[in-house]
PDB file of N, CA and C in Angstrom:
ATOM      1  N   UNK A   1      73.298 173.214 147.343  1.00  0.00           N
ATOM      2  CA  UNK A   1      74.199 174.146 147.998  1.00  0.00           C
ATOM      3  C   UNK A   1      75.630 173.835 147.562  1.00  0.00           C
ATOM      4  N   UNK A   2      76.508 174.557 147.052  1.00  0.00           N
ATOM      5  CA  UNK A   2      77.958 174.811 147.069  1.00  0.00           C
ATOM      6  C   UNK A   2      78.509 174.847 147.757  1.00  0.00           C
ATOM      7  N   UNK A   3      79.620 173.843 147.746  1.00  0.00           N
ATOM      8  CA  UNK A   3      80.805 174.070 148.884  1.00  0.00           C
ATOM      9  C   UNK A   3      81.522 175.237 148.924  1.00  0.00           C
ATOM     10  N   UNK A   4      82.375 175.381 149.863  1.00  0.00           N
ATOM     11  CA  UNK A   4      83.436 176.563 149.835  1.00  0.00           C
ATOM     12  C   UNK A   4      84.776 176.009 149.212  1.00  0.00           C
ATOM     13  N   UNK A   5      85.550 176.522 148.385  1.00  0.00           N
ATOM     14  CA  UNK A   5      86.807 175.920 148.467  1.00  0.00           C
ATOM     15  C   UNK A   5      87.575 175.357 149.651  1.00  0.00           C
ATOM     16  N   UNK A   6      87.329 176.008 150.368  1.00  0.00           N
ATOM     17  CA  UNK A   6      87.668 175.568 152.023  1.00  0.00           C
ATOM     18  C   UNK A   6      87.526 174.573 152.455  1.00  0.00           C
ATOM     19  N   UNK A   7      86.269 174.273 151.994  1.00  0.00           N
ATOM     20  CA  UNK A   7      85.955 172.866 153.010  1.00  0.00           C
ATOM     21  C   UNK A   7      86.759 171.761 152.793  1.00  0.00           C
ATOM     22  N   UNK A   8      87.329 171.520 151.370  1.00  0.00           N
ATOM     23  CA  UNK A   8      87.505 170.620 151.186  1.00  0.00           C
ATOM     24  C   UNK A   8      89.492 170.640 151.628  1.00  0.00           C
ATOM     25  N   UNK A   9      89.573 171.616 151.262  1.00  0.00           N
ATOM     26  CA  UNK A   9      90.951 171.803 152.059  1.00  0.00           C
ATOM     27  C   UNK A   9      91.485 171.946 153.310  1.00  0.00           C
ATOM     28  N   UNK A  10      90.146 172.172 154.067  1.00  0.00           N
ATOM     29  CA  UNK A  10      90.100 171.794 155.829  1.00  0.00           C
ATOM     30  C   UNK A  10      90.081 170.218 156.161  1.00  0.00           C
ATOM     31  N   UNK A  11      89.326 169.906 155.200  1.00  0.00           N
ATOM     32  CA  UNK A  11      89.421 168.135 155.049  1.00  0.00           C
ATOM     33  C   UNK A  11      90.906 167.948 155.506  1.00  0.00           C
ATOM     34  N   UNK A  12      91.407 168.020 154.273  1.00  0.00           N
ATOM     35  CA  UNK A  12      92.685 167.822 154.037  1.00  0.00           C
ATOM     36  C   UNK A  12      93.981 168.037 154.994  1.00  0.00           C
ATOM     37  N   UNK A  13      93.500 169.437 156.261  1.00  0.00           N
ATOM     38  CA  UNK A  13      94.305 169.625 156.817  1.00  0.00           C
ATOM     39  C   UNK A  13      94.068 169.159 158.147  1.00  0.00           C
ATOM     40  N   UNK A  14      92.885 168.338 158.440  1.00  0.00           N
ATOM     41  CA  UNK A  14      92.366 167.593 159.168  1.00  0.00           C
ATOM     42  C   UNK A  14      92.918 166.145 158.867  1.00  0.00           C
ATOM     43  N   UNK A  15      93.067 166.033 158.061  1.00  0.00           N
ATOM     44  CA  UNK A  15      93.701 164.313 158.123  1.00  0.00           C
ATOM     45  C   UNK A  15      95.228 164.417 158.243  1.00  0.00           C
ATOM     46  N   UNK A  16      95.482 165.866 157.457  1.00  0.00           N
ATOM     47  CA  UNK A  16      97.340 166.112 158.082  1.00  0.00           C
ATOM     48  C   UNK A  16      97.383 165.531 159.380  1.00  0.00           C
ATOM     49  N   UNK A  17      96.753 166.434 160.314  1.00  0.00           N
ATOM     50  CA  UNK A  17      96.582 166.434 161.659  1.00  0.00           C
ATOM     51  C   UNK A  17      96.799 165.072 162.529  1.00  0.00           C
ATOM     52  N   UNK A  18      95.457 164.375 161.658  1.00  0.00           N
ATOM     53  CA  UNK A  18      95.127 163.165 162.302  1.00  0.00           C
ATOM     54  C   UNK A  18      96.147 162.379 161.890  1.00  0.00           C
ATOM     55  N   UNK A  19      96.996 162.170 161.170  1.00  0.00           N
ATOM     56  CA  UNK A  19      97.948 161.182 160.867  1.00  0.00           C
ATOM     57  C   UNK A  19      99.438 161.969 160.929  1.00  0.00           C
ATOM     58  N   UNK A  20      99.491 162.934 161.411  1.00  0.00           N
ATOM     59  CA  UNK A  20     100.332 163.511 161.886  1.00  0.00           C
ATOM     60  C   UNK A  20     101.658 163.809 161.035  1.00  0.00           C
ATOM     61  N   UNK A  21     100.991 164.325 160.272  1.00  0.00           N
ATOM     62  CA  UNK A  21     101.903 164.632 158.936  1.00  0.00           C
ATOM     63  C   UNK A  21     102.249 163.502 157.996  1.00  0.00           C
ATOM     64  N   UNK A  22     101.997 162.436 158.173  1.00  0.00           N
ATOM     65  CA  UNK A  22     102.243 160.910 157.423  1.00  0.00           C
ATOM     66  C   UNK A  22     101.270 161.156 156.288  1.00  0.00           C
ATOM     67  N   UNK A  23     100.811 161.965 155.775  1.00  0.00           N
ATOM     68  CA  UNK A  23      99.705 161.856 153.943  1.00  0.00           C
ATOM     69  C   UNK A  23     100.483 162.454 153.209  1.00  0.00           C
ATOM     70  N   UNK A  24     100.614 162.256 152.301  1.00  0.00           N
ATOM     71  CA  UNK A  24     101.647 162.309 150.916  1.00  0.00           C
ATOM     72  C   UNK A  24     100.521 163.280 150.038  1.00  0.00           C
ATOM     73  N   UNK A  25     101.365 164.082 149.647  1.00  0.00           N
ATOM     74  CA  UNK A  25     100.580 164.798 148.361  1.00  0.00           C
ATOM     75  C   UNK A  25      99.542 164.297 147.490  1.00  0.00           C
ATOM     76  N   UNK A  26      99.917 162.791 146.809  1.00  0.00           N
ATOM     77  CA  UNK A  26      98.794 162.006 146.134  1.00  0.00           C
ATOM     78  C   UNK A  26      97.935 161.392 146.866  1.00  0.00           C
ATOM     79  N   UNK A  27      97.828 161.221 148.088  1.00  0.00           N
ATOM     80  CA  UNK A  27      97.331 160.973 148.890  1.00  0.00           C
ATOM     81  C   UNK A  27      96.150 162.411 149.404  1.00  0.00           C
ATOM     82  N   UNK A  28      96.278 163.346 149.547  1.00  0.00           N
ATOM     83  CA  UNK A  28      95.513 164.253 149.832  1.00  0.00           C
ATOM     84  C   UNK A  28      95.205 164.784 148.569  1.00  0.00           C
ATOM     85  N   UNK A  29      95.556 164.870 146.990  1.00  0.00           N
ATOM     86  CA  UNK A  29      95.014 165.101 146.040  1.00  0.00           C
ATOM     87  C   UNK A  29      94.146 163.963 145.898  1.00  0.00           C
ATOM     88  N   UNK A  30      94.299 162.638 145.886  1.00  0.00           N
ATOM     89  CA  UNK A  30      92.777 161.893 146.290  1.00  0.00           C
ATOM     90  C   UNK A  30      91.595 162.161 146.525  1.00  0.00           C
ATOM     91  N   UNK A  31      92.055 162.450 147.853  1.00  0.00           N
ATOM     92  CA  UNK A  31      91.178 162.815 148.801  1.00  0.00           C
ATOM     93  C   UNK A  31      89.995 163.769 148.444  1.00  0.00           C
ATOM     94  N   UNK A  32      90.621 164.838 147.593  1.00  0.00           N
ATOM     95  CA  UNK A  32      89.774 165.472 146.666  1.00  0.00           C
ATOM     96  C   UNK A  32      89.535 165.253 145.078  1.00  0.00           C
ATOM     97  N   UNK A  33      90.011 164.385 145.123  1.00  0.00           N
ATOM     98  CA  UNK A  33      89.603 163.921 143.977  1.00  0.00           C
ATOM     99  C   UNK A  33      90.066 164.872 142.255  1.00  0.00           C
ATOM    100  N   UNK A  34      91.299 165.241 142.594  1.00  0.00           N
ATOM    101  CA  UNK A  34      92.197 165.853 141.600  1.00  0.00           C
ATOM    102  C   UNK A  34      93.457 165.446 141.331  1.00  0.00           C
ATOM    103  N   UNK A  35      94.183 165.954 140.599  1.00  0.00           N
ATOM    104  CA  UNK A  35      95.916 165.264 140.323  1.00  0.00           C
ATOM    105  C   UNK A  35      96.205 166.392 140.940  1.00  0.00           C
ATOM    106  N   UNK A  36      97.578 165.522 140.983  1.00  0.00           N
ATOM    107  CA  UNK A  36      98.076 166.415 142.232  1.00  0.00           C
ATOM    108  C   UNK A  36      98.908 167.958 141.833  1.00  0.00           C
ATOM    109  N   UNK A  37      98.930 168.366 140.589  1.00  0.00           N
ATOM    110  CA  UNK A  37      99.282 169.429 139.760  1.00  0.00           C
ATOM    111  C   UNK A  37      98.410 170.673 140.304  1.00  0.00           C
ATOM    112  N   UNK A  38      97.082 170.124 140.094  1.00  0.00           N
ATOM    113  CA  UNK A  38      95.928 171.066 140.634  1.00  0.00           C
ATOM    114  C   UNK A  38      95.860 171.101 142.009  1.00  0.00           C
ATOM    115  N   UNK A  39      95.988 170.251 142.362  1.00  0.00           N
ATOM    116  CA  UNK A  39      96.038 170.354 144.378  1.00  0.00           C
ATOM    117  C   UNK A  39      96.923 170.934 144.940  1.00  0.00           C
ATOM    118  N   UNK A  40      98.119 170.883 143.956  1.00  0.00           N
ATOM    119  CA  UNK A  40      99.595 172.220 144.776  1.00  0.00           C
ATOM    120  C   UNK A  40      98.599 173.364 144.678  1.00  0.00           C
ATOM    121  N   UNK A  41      98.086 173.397 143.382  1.00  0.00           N
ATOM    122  CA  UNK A  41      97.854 175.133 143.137  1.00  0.00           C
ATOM    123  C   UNK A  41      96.664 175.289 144.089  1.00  0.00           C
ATOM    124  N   UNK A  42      95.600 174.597 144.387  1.00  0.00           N
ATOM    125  CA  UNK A  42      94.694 175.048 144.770  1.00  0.00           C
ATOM    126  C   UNK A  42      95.042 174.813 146.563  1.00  0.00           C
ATOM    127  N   UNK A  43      95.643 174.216 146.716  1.00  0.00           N
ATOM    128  CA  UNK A  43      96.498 174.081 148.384  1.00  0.00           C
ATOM    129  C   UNK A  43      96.597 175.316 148.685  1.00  0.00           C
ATOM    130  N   UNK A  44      97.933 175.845 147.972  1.00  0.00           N
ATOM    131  CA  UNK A  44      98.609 176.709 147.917  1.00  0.00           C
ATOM    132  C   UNK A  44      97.839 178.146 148.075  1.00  0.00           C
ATOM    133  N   UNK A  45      96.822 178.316 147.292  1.00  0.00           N
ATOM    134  CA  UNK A  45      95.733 179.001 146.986  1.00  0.00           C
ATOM    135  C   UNK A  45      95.077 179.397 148.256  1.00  0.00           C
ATOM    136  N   UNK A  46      94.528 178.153 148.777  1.00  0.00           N
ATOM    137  CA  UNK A  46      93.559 178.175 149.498  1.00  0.00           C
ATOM    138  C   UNK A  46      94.335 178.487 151.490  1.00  0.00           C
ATOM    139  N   UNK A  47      95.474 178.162 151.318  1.00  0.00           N
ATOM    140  CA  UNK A  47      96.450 178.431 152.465  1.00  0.00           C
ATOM    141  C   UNK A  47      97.348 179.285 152.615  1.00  0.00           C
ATOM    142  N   UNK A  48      97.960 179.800 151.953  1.00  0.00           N
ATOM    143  CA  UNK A  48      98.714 180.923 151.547  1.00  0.00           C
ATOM    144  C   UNK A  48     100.494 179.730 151.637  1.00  0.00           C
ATOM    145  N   UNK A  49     100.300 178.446 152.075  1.00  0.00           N
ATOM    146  CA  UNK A  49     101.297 178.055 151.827  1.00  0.00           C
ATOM    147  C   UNK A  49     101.831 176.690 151.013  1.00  0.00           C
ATOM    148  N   UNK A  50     102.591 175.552 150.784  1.00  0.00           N
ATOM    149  CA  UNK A  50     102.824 174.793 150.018  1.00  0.00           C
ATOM    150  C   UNK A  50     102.273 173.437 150.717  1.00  0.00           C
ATOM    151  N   UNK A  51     101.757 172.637 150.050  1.00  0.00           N
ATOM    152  CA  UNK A  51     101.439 171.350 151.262  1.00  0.00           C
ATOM    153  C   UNK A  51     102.541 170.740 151.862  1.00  0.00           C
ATOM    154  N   UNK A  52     103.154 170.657 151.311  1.00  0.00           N
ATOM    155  CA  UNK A  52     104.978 170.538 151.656  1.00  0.00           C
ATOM    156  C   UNK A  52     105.282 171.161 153.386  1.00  0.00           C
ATOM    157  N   UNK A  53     105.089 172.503 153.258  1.00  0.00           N
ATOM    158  CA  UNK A  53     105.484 173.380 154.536  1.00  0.00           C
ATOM    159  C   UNK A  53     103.880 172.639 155.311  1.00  0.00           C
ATOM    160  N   UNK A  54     102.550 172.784 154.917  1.00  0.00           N
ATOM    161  CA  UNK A  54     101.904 171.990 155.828  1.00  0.00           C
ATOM    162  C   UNK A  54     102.032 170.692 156.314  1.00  0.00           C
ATOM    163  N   UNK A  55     102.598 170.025 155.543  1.00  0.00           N
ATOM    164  CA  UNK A  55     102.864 168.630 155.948  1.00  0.00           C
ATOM    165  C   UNK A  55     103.531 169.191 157.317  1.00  0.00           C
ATOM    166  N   UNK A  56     104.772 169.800 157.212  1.00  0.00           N
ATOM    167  CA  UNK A  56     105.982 169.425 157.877  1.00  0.00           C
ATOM    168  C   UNK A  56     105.115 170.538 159.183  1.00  0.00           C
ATOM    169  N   UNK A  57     104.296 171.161 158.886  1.00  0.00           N
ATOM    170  CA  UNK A  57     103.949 171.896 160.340  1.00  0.00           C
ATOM    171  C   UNK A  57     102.947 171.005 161.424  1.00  0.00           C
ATOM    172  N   UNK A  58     102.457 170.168 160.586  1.00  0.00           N
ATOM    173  CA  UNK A  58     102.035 168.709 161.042  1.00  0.00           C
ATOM    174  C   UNK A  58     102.593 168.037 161.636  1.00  0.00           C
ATOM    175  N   UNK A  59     104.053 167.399 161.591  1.00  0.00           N
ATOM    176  CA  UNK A  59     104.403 166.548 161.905  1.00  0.00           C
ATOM    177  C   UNK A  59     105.515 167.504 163.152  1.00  0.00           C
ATOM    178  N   UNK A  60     105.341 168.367 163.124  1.00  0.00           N
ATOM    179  CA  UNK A  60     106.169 169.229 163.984  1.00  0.00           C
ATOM    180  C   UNK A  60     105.398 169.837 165.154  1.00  0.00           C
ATOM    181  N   UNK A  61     104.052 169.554 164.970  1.00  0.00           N
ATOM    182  CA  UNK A  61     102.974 170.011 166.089  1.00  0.00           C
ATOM    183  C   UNK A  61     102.710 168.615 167.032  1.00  0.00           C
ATOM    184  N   UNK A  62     102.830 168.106 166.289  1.00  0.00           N
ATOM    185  CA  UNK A  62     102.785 166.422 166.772  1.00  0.00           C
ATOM    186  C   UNK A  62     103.959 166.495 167.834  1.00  0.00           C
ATOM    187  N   UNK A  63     105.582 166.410 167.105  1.00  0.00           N
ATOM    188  CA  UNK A  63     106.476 165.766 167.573  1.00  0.00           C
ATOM    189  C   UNK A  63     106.493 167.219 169.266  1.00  0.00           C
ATOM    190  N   UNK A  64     106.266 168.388 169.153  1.00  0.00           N
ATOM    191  CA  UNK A  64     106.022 169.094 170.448  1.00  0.00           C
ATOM    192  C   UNK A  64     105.080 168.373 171.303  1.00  0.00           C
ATOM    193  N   UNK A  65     104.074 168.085 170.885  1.00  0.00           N
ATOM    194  CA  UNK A  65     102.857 167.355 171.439  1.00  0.00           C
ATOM    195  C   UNK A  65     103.695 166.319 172.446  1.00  0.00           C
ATOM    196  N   UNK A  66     104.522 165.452 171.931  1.00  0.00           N
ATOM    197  CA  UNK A  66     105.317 164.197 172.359  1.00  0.00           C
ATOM    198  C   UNK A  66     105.992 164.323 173.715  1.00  0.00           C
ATOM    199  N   UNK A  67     106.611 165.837 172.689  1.00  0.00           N
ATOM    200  CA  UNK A  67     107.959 166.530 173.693  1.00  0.00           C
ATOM    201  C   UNK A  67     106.956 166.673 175.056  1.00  0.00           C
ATOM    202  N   UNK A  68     105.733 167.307 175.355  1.00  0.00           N
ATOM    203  CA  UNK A  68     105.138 167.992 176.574  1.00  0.00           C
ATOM    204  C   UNK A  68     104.201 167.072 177.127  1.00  0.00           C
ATOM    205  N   UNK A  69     103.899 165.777 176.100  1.00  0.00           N
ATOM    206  CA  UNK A  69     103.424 164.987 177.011  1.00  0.00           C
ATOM    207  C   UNK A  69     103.816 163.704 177.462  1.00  0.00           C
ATOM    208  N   UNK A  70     105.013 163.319 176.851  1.00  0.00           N
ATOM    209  CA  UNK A  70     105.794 161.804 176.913  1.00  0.00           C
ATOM    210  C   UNK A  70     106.863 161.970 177.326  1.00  0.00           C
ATOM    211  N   UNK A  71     107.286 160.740 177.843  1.00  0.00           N
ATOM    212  CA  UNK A  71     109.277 160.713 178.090  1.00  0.00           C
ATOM    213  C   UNK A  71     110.133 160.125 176.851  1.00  0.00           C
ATOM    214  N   UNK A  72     109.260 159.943 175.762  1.00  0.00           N
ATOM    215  CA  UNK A  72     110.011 159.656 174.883  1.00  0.00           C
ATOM    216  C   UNK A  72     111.132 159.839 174.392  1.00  0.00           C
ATOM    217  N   UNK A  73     112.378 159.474 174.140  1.00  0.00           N
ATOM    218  CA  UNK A  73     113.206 160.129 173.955  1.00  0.00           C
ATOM    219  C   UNK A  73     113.123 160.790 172.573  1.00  0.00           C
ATOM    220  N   UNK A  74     114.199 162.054 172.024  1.00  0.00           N
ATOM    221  CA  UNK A  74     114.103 162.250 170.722  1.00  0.00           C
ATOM    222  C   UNK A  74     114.301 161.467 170.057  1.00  0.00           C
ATOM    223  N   UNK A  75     115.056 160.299 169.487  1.00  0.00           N
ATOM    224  CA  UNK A  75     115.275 159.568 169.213  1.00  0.00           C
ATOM    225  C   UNK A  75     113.900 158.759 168.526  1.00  0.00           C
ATOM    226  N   UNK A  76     113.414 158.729 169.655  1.00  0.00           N
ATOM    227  CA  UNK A  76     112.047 158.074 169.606  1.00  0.00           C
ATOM    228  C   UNK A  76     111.115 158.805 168.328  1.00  0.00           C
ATOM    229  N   UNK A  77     111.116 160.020 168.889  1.00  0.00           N
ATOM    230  CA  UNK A  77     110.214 160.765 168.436  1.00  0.00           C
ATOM    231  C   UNK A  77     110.422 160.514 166.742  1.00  0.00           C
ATOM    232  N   UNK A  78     111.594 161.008 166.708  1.00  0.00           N
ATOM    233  CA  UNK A  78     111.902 160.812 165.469  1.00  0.00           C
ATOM    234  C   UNK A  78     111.568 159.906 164.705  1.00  0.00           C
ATOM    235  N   UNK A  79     111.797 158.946 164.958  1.00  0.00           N
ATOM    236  CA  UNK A  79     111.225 157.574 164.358  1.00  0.00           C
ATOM    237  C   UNK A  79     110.025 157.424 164.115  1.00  0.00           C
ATOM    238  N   UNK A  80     109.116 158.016 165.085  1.00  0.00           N
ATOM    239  CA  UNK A  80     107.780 157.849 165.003  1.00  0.00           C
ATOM    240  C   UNK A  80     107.191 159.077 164.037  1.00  0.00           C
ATOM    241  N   UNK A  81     107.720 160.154 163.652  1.00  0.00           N
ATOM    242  CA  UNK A  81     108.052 161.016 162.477  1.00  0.00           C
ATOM    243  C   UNK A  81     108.709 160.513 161.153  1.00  0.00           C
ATOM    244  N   UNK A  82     108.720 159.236 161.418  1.00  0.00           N
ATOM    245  CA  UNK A  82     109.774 158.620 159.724  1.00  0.00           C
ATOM    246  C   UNK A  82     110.840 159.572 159.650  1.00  0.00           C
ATOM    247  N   UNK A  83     111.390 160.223 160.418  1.00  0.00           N
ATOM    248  CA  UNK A  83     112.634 161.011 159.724  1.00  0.00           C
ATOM    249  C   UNK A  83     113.735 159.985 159.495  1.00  0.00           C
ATOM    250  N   UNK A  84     114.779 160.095 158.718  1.00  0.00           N
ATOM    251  CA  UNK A  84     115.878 159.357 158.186  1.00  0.00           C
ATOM    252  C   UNK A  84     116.770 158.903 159.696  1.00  0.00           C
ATOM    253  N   UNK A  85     117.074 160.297 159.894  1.00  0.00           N
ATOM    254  CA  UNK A  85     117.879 160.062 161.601  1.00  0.00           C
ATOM    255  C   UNK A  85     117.565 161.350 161.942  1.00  0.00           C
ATOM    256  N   UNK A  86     117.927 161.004 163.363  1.00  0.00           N
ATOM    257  CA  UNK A  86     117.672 162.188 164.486  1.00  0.00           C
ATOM    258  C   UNK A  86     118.431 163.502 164.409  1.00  0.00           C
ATOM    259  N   UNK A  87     119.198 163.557 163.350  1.00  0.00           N
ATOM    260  CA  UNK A  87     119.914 164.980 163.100  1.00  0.00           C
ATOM    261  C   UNK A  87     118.857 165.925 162.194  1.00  0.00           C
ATOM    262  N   UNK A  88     118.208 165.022 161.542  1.00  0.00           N
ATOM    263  CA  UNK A  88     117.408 165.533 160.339  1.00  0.00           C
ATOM    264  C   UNK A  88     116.340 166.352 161.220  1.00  0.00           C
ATOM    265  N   UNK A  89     115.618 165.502 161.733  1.00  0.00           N
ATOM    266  CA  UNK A  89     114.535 165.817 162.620  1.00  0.00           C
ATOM    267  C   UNK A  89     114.882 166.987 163.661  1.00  0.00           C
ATOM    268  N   UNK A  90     116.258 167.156 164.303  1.00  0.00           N
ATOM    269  CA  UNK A  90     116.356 167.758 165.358  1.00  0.00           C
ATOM    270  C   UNK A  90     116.677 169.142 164.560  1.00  0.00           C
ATOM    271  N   UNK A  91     117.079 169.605 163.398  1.00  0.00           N
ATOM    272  CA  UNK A  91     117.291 170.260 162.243  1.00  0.00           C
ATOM    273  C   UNK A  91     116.273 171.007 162.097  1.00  0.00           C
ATOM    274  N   UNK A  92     115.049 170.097 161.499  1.00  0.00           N
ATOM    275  CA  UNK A  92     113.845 170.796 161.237  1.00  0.00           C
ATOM    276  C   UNK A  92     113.113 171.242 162.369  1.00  0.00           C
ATOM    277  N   UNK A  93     113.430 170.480 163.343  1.00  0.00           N
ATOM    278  CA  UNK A  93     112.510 171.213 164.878  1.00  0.00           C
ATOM    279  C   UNK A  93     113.155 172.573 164.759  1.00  0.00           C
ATOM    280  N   UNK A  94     114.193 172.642 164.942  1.00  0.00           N
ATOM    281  CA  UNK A  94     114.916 173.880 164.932  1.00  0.00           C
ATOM    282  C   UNK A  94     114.742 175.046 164.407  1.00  0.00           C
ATOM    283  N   UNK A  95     114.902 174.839 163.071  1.00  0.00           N
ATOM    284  CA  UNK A  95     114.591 175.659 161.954  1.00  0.00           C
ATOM    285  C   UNK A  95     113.190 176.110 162.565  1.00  0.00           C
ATOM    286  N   UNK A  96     111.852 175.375 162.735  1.00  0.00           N
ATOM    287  CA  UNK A  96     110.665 176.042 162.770  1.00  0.00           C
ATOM    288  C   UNK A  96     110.512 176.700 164.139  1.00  0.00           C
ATOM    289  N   UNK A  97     111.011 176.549 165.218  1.00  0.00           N
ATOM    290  CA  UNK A  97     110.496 176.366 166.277  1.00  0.00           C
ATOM    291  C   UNK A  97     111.779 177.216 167.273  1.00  0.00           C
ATOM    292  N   UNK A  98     113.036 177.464 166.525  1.00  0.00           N
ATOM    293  CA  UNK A  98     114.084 178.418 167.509  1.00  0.00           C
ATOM    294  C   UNK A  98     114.589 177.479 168.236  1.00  0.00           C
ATOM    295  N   UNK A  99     114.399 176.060 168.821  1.00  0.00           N
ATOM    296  CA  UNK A  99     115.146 175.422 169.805  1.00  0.00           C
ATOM    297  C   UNK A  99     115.302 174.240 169.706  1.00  0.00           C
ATOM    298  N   UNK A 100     115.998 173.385 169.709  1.00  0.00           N
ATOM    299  CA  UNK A 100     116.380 172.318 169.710  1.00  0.00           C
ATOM    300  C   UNK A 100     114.939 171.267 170.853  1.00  0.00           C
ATOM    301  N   UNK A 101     115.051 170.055 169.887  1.00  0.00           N
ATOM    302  CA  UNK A 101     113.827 169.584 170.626  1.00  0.00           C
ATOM    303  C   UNK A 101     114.110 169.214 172.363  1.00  0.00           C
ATOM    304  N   UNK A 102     115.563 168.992 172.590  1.00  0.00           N
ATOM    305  CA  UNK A 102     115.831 168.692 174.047  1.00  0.00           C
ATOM    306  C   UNK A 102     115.539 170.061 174.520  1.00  0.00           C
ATOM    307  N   UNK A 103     116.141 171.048 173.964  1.00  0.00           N
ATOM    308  CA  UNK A 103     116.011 172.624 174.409  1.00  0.00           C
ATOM    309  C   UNK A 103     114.632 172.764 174.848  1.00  0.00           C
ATOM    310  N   UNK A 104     113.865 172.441 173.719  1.00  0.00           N
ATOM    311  CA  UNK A 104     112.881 172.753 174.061  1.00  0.00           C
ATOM    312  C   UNK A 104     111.404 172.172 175.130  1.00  0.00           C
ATOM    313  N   UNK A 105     112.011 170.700 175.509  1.00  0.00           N
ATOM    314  CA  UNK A 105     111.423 169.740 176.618  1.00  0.00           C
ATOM    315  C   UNK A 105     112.186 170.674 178.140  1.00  0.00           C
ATOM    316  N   UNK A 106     113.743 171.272 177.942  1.00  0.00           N
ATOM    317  CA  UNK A 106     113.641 171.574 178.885  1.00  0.00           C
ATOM    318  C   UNK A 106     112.707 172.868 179.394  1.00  0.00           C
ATOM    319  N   UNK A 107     113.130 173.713 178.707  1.00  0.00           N
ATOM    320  CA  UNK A 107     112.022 174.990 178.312  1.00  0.00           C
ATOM    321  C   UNK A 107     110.944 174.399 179.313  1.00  0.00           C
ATOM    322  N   UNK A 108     109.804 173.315 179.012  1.00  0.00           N
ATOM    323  CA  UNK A 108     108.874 173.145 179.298  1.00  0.00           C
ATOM    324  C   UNK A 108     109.445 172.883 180.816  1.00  0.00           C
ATOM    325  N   UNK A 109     109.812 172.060 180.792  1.00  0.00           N
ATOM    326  CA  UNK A 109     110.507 171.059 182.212  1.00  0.00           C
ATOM    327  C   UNK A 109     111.070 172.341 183.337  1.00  0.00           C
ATOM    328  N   UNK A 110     111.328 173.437 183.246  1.00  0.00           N
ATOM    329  CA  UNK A 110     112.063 174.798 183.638  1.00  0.00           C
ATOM    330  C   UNK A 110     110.198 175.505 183.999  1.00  0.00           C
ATOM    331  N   UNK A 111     109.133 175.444 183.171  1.00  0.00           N
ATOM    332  CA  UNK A 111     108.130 176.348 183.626  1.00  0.00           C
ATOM    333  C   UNK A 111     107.623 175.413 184.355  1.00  0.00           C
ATOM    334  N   UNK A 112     106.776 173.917 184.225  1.00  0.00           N
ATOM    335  CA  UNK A 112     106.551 173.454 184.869  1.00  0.00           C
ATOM    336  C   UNK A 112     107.032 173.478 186.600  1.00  0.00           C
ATOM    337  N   UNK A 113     108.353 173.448 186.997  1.00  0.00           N
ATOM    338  CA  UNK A 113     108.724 173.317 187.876  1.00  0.00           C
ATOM    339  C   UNK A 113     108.362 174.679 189.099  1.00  0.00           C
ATOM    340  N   UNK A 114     108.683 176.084 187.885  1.00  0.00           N
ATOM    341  CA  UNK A 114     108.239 177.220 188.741  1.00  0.00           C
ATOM    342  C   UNK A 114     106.862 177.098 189.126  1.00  0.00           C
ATOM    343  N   UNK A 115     106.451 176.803 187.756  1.00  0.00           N
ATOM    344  CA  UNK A 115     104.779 177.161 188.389  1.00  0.00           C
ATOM    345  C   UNK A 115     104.415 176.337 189.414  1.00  0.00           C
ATOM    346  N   UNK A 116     104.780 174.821 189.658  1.00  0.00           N
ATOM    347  CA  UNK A 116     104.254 173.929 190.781  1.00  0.00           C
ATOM    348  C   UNK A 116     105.036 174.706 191.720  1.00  0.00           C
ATOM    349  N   UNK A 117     105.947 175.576 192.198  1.00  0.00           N
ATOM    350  CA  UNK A 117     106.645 176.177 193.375  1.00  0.00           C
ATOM    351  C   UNK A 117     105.682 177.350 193.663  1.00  0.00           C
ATOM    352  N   UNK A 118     105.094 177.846 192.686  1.00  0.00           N
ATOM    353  CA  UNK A 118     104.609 179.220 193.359  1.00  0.00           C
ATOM    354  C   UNK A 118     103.256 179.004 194.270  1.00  0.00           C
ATOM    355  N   UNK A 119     103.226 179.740 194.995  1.00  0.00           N
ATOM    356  CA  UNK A 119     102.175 179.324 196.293  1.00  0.00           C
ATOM    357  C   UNK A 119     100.818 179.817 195.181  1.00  0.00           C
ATOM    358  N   UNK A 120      99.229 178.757 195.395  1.00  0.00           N
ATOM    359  CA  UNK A 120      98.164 179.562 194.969  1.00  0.00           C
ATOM    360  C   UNK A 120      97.893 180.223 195.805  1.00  0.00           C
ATOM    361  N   UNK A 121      96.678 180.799 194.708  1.00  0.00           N
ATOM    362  CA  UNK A 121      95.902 182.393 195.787  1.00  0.00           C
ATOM    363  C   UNK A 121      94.538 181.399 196.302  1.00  0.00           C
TER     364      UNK A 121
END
């Protein structure tokens, strides 16, 4: 039986996941067992986007993850994202996501509060 091209690039976006954006291009061309010339194209191919932009949607699903379930500070977060400094990081939250990562803990911190106020049925 034949694989799908897929599978092996679900692999791939499964270990994004699991390591939370921390796998490097040669690192997931490994993984399948190609150079990494062929793994942009067939990434790219197989996702409609660059592993580059998947990486970083990885490590940006994560660092929300943090935001809604930890008190971490950003600061923190960041670090635990390898970003350089916390401007970088608070930059790219931005860019993908419309709000600043404090913005966006409060966001959460603002629904939470209504919803525990409203009476159940």
């Amino acid at each position: 039986m034949r694989r799908s091209r897929s599978e092996p690039i679900n692999a791939v976006l499964e270990a994004l996941a699991q390591c939370h954006g921390q796998l490097t291009e040669q690192q997931a061309a490994q993984l399948l067992g190609v150079g990494t010339v062929w793994f942009r194209h067939v990434f790219r191919q197989a996702t409609g986007v660059s592993f580059r932009t998947a990486r970083l949607h990885a490590k940006l699903d994560y660092a929300s993850r943090l935001l809604r379930t930890t008190d971490l500070s950003i600061a923190e977060i960041s670090a635990r994202l390898r970003y350089a400094d916390r401007t970088n990081f608070e930059k790219s939250f931005k860019r993908a996501l419309g709000l600043t990562p404090t913005r966006y803990r409060q966001k959460l911190s603002l629904r939470k509060s209504v919803s525990s106020s409203l009476p159940s049925a």
